[in-house]
Structure formats: structure tokens, C-alpha cells
PDB file of N, CA and C in Angstrom:
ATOM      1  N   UNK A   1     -85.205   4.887  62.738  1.00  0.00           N
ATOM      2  CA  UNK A   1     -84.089   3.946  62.730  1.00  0.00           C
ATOM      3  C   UNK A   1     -84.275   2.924  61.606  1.00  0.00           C
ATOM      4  N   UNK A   2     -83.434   2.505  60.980  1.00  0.00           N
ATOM      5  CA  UNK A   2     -83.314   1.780  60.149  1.00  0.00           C
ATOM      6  C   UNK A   2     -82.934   0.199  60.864  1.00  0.00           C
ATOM      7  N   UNK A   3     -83.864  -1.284  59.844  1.00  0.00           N
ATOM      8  CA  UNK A   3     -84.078  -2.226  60.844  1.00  0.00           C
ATOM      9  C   UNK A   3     -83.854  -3.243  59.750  1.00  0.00           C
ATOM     10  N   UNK A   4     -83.816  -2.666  58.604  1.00  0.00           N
ATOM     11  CA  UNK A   4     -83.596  -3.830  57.559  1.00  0.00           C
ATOM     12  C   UNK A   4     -82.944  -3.238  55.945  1.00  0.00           C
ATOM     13  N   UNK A   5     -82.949  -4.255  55.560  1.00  0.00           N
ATOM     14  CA  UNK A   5     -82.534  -3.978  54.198  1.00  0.00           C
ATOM     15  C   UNK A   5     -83.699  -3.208  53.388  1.00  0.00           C
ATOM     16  N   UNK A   6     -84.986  -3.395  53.508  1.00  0.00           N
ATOM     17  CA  UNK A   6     -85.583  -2.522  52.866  1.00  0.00           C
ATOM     18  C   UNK A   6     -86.069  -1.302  53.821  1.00  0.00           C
ATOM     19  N   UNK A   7     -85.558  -1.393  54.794  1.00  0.00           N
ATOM     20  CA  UNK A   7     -85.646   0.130  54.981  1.00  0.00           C
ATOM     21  C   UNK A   7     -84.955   1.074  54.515  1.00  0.00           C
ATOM     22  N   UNK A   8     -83.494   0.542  54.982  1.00  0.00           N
ATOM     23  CA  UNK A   8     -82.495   0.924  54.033  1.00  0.00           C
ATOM     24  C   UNK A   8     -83.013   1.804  52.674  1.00  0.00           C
ATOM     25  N   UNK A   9     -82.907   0.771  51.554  1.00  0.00           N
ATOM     26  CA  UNK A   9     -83.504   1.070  50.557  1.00  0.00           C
ATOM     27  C   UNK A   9     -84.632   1.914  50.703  1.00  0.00           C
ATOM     28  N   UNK A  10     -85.948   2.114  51.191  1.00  0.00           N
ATOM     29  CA  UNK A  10     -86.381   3.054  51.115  1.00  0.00           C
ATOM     30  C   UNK A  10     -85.713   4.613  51.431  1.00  0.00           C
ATOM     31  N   UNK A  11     -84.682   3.965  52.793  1.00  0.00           N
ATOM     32  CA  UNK A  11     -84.092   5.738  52.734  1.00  0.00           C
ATOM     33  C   UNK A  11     -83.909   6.658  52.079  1.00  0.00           C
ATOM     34  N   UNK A  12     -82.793   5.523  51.289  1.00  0.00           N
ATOM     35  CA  UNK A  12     -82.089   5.853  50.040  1.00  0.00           C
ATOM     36  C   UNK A  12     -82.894   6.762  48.647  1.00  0.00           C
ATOM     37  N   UNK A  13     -83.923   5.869  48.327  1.00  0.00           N
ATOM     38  CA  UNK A  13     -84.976   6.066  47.411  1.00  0.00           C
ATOM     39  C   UNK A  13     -85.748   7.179  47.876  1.00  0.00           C
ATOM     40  N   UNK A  14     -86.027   7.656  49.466  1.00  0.00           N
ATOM     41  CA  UNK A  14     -86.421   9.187  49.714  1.00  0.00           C
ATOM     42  C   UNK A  14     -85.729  10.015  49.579  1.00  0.00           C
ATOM     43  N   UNK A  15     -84.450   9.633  49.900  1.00  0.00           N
ATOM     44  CA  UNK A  15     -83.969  11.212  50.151  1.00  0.00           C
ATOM     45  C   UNK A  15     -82.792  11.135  48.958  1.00  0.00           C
ATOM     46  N   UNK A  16     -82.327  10.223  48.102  1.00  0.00           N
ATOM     47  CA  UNK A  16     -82.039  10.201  46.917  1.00  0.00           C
ATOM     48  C   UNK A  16     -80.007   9.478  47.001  1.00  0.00           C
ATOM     49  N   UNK A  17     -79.833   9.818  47.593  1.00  0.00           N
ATOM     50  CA  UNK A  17     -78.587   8.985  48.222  1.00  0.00           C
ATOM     51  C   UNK A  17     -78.143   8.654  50.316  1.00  0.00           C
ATOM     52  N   UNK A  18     -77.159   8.234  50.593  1.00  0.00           N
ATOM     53  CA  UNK A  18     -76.857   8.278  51.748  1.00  0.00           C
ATOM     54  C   UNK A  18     -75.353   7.732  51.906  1.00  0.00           C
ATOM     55  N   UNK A  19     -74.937   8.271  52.305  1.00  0.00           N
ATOM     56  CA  UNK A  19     -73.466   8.088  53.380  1.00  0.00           C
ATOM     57  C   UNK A  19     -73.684   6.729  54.104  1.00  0.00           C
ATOM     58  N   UNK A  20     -72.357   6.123  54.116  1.00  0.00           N
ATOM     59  CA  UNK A  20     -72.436   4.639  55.368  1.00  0.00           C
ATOM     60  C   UNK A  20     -71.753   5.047  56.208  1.00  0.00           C
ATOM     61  N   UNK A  21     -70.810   6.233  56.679  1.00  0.00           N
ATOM     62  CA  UNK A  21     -70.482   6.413  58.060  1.00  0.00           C
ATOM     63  C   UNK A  21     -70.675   7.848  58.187  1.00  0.00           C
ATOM     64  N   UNK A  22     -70.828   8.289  59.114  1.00  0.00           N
ATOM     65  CA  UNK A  22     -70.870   9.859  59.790  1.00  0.00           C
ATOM     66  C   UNK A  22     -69.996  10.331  59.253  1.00  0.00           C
ATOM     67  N   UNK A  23     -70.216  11.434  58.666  1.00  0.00           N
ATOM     68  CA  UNK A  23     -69.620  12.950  57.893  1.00  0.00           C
ATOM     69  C   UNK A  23     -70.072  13.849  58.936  1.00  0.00           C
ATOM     70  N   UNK A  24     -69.610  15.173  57.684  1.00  0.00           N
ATOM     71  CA  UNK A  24     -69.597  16.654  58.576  1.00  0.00           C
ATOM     72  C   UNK A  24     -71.237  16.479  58.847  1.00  0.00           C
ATOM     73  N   UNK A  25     -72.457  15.904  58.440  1.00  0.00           N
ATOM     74  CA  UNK A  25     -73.770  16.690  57.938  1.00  0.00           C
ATOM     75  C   UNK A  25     -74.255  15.797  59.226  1.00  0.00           C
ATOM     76  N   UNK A  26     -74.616  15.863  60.757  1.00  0.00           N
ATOM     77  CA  UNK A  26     -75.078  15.086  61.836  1.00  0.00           C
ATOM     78  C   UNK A  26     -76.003  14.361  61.314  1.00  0.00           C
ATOM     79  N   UNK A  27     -76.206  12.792  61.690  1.00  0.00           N
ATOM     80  CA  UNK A  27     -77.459  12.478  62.033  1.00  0.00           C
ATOM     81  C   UNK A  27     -77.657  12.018  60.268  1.00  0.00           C
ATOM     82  N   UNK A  28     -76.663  12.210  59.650  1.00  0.00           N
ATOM     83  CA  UNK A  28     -76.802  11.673  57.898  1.00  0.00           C
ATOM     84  C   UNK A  28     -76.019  11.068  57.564  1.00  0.00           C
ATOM     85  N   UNK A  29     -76.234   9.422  57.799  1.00  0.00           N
ATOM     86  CA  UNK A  29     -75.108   8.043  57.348  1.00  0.00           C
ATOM     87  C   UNK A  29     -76.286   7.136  58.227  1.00  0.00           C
ATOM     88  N   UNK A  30     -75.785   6.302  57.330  1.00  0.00           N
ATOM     89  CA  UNK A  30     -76.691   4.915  58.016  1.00  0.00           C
ATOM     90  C   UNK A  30     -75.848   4.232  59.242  1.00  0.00           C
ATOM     91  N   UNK A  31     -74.227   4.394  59.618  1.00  0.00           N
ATOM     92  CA  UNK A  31     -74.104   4.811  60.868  1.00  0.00           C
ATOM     93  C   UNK A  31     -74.713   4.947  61.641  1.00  0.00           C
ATOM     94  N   UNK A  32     -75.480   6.659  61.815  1.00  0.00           N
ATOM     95  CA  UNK A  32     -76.196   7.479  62.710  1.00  0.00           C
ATOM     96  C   UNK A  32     -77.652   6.310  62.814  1.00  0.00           C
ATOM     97  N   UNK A  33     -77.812   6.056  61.653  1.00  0.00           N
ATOM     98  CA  UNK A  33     -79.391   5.667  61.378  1.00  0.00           C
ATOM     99  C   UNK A  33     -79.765   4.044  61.844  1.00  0.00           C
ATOM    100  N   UNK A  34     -78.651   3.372  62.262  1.00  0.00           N
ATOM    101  CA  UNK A  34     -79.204   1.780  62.714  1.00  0.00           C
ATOM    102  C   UNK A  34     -78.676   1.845  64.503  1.00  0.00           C
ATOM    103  N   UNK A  35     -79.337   0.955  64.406  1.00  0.00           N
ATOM    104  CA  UNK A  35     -79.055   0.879  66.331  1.00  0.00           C
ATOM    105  C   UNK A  35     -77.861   0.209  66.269  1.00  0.00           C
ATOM    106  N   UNK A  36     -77.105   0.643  67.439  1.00  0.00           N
ATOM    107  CA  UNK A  36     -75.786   0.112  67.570  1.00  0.00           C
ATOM    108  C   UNK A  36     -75.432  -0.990  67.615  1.00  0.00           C
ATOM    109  N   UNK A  37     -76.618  -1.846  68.137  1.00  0.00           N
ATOM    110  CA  UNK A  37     -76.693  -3.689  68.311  1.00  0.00           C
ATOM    111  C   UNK A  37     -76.671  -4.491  67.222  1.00  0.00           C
ATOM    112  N   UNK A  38     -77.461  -3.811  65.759  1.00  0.00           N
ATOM    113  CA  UNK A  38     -77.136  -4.553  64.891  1.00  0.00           C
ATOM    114  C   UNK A  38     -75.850  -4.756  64.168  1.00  0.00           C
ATOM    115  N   UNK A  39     -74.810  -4.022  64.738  1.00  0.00           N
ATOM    116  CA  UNK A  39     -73.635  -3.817  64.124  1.00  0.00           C
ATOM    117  C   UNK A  39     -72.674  -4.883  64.477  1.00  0.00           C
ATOM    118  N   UNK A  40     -72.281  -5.795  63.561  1.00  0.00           N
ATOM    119  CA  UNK A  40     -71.256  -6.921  63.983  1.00  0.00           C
ATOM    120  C   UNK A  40     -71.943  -7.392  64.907  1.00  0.00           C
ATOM    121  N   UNK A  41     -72.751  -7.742  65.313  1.00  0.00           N
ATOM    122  CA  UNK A  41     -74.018  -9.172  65.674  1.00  0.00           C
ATOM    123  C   UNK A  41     -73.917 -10.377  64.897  1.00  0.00           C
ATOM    124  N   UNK A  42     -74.765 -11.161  65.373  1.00  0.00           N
ATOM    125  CA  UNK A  42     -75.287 -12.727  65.222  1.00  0.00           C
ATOM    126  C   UNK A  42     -76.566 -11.954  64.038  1.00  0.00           C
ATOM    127  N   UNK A  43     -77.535 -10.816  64.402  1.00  0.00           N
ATOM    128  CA  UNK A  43     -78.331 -10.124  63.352  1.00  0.00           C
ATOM    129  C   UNK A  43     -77.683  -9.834  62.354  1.00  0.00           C
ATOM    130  N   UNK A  44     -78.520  -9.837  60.968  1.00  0.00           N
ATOM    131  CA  UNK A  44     -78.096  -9.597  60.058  1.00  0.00           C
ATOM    132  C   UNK A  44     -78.012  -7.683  60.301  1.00  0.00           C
ATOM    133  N   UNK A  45     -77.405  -6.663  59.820  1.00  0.00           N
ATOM    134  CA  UNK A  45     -76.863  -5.962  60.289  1.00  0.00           C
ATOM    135  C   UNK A  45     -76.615  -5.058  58.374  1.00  0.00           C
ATOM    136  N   UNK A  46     -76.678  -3.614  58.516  1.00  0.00           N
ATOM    137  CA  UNK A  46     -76.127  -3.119  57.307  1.00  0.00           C
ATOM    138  C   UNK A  46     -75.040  -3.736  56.563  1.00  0.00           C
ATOM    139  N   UNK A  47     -73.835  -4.137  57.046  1.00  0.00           N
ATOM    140  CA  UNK A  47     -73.157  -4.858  56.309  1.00  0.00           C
ATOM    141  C   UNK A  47     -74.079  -6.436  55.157  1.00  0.00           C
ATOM    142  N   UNK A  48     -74.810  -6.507  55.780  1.00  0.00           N
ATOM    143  CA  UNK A  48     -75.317  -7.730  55.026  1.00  0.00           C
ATOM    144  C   UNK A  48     -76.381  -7.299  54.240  1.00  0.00           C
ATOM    145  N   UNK A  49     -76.803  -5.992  54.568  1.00  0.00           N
ATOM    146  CA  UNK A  49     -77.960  -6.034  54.047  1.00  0.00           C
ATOM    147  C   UNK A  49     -77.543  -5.224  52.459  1.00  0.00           C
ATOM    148  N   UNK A  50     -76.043  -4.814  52.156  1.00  0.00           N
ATOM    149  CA  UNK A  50     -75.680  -4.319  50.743  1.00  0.00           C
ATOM    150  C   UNK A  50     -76.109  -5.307  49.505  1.00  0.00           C
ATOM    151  N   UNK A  51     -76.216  -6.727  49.652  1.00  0.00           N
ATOM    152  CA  UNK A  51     -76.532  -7.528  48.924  1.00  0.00           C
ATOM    153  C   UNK A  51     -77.932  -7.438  48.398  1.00  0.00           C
ATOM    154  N   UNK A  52     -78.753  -7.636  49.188  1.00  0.00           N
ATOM    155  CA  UNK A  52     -80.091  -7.619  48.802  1.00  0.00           C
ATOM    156  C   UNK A  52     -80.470  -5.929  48.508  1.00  0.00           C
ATOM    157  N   UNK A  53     -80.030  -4.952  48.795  1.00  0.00           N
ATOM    158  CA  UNK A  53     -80.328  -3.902  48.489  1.00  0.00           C
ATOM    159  C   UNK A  53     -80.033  -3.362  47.160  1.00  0.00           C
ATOM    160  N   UNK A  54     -78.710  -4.189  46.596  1.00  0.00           N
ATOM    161  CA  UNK A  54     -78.105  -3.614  45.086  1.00  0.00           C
ATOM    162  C   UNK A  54     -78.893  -4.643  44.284  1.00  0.00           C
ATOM    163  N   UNK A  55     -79.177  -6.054  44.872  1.00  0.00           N
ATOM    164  CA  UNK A  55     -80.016  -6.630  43.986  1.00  0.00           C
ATOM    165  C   UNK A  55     -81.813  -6.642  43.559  1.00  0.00           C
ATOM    166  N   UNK A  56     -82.101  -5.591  44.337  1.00  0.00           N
ATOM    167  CA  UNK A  56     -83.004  -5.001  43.813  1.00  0.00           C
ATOM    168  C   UNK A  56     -83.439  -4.189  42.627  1.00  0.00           C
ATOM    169  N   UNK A  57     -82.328  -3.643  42.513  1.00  0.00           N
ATOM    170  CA  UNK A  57     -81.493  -2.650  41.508  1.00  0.00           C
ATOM    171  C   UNK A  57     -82.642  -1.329  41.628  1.00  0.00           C
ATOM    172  N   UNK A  58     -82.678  -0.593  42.536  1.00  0.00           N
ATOM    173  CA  UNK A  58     -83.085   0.737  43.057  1.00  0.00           C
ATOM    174  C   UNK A  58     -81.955   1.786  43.166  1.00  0.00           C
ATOM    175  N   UNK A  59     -80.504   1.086  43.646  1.00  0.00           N
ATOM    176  CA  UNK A  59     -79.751   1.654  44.333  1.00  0.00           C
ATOM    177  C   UNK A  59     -78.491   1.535  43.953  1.00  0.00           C
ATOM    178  N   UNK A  60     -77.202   2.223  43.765  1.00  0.00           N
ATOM    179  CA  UNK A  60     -76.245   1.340  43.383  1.00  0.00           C
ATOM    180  C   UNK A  60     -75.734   2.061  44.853  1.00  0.00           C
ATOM    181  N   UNK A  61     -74.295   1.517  44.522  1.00  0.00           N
ATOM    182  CA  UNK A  61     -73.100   0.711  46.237  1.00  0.00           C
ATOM    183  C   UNK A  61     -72.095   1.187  45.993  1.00  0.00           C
ATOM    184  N   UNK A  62     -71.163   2.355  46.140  1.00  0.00           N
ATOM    185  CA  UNK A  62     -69.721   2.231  45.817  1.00  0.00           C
ATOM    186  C   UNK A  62     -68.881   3.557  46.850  1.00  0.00           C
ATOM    187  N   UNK A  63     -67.894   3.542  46.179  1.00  0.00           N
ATOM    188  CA  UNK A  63     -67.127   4.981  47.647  1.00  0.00           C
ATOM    189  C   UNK A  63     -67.726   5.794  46.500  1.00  0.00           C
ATOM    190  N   UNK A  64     -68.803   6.789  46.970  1.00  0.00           N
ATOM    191  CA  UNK A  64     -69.372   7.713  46.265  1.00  0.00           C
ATOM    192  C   UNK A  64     -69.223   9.010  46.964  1.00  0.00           C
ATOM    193  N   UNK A  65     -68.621   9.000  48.047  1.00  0.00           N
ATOM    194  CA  UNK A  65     -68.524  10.343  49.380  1.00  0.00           C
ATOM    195  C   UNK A  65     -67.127  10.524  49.508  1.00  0.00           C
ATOM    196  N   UNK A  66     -66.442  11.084  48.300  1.00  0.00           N
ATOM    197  CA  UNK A  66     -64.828  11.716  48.652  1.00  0.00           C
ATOM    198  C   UNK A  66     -64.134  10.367  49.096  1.00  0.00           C
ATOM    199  N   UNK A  67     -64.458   8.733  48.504  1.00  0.00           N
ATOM    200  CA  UNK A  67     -63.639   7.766  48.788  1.00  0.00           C
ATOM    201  C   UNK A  67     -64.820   6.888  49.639  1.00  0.00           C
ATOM    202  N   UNK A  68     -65.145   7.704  50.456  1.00  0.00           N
ATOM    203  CA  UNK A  68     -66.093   6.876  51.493  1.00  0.00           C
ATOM    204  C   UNK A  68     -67.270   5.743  50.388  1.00  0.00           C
ATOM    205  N   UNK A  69     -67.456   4.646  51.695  1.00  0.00           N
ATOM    206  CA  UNK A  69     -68.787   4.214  50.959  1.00  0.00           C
ATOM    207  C   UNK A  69     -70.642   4.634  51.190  1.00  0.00           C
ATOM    208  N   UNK A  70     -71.315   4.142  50.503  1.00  0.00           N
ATOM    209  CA  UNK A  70     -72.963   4.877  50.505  1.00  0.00           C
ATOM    210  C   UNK A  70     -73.540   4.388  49.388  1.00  0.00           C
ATOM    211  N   UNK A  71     -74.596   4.622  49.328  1.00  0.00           N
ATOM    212  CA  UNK A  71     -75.599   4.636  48.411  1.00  0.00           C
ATOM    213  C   UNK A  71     -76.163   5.588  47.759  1.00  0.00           C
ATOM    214  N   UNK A  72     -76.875   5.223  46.501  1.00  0.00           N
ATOM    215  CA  UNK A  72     -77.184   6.536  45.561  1.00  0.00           C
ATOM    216  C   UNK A  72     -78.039   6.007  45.510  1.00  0.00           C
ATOM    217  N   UNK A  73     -79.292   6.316  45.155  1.00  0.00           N
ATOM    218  CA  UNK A  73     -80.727   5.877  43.934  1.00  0.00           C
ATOM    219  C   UNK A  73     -80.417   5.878  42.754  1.00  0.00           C
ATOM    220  N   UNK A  74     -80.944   4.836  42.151  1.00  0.00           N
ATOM    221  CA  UNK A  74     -80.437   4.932  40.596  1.00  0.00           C
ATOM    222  C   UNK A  74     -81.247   6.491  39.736  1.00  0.00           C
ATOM    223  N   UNK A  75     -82.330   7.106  40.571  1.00  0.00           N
ATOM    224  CA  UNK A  75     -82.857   8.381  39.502  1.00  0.00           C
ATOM    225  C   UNK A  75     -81.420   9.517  39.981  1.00  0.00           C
ATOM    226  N   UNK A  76     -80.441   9.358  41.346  1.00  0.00           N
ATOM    227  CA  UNK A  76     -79.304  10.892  41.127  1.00  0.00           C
ATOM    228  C   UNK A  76     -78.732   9.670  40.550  1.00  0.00           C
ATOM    229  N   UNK A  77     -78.546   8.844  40.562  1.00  0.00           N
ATOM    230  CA  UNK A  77     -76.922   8.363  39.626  1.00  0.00           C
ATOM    231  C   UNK A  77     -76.396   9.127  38.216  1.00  0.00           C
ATOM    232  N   UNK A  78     -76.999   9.470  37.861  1.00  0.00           N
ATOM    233  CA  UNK A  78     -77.294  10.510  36.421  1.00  0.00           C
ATOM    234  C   UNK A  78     -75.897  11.563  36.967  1.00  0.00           C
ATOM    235  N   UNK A  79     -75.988  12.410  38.003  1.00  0.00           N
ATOM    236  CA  UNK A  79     -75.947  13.135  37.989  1.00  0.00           C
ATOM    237  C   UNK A  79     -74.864  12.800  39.493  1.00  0.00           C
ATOM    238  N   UNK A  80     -74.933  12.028  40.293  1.00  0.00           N
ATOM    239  CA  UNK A  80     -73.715  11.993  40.829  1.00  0.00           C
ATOM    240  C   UNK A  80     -72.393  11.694  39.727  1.00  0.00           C
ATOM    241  N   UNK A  81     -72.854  10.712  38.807  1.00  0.00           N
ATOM    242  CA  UNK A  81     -71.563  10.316  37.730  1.00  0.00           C
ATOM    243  C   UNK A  81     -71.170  11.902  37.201  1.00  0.00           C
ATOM    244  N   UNK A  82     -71.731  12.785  36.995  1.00  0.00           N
ATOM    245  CA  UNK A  82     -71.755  14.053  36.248  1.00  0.00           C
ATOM    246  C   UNK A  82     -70.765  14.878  37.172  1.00  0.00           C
ATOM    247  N   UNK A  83     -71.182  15.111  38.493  1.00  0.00           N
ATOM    248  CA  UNK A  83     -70.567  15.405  39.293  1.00  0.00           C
ATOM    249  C   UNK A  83     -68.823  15.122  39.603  1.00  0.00           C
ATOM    250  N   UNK A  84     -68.985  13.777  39.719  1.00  0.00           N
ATOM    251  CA  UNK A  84     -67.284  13.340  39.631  1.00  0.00           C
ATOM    252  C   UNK A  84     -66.613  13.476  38.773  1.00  0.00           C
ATOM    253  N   UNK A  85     -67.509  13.134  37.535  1.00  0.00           N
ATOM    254  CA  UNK A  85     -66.562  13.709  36.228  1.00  0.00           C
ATOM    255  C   UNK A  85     -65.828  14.853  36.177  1.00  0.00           C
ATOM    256  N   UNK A  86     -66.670  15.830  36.872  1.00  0.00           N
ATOM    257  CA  UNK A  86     -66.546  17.497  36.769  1.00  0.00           C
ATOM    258  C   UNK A  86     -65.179  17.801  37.709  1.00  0.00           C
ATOM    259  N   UNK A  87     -64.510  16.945  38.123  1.00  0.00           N
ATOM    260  CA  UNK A  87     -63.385  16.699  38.593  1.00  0.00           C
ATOM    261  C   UNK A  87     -62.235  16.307  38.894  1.00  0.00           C
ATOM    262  N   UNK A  88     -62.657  15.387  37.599  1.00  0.00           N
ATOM    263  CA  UNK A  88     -62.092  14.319  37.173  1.00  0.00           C
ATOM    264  C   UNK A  88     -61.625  14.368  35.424  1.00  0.00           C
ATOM    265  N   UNK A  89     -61.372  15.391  34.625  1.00  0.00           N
ATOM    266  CA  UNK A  89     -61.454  15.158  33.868  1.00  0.00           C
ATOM    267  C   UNK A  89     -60.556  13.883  32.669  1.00  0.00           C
ATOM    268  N   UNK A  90     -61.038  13.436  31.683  1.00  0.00           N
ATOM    269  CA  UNK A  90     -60.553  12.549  31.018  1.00  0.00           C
ATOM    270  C   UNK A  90     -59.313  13.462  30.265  1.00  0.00           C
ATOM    271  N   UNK A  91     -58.274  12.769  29.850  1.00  0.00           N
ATOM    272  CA  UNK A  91     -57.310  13.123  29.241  1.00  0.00           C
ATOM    273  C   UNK A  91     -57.347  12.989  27.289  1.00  0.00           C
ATOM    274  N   UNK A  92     -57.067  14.323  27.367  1.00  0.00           N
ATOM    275  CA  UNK A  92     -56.886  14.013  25.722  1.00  0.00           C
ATOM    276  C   UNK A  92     -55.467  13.626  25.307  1.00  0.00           C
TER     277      UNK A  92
END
């Protein structure tokens, strides 16, 4: 379970990105991954903890999941940007 902002961040940094709400893949979003109590609490809670996690600069923050929001590690960012492009193409 995830309990803080740098756990968070370590997730992220293991397994190379993460989802913030439940998708098709069970049990993979930080959703699934914090206890339900920290959510909209008096605790500081994933929502708060996006601040200190991007200002680390390990990780970047944006709708990276088909719109949704999550996290990347900055070593796939390379290659998530590559990815969207590949779908996105620019106009000549």
C-alpha cells in the first residue's frame, strides 16, 4: 500500500509509470494502491501528494492514460512522448 508521497514516487520509479484510477489492468492505479481513508481526509492523501512528487523531478504528472491522469518516470518519458506522437501525427 502506498502511505506517502515518496512511496508513491518510488512506485512509479519501479515499475516505470502508473495510472491514478483503476483501468482494465486490476490492482494497477494508485486508486487500487492507497487505503481508502486517505482519500479526501483531514490526511494528506494522493491528491496532495502530486506536488511534492513532480517537485522532485523523478516523475512527471499529466492525462498520460487515453485522457486519464498518472505518472511516468522521467527514464519512459522518452518514449511515452514517442508513443502518443505515433498517433498523433503533426500536420504538414
Amino acid at each position: 500500500m502506498l502511505r506517502s508521497s515518496d512511496d508513491l514516487e518510488a512506485k512509479v520509479i519501479e515499475i516505470g509509470f502508473l495510472p491514478f484510477f483503476h483501468n482494465s489492468v486490476k490492482g494497477f492505479s494508485i486508486q487500487e494502491m492507497v487505503d481508502p481513508s486517505l482519500w479526501f481526509s483531514d490526511e494528506e492523501g494522493p491528491w496532495e501528494w502530486k506536488g511534492p512528487v513532480i517537485r522532485n523531478m523523478n516523475c512527471a504528472y499529466g492525462k498520460l492514460f487515453n485522457g486519464k491522469a498518472g505518472y511516468v518516470s522521467l527514464e519512459w518519458l522518452p518514449d511515452f512522448a514517442n508513443y502518443r506522437r505515433a498517433f498523433r501525427p503533426v500536420d504538414s
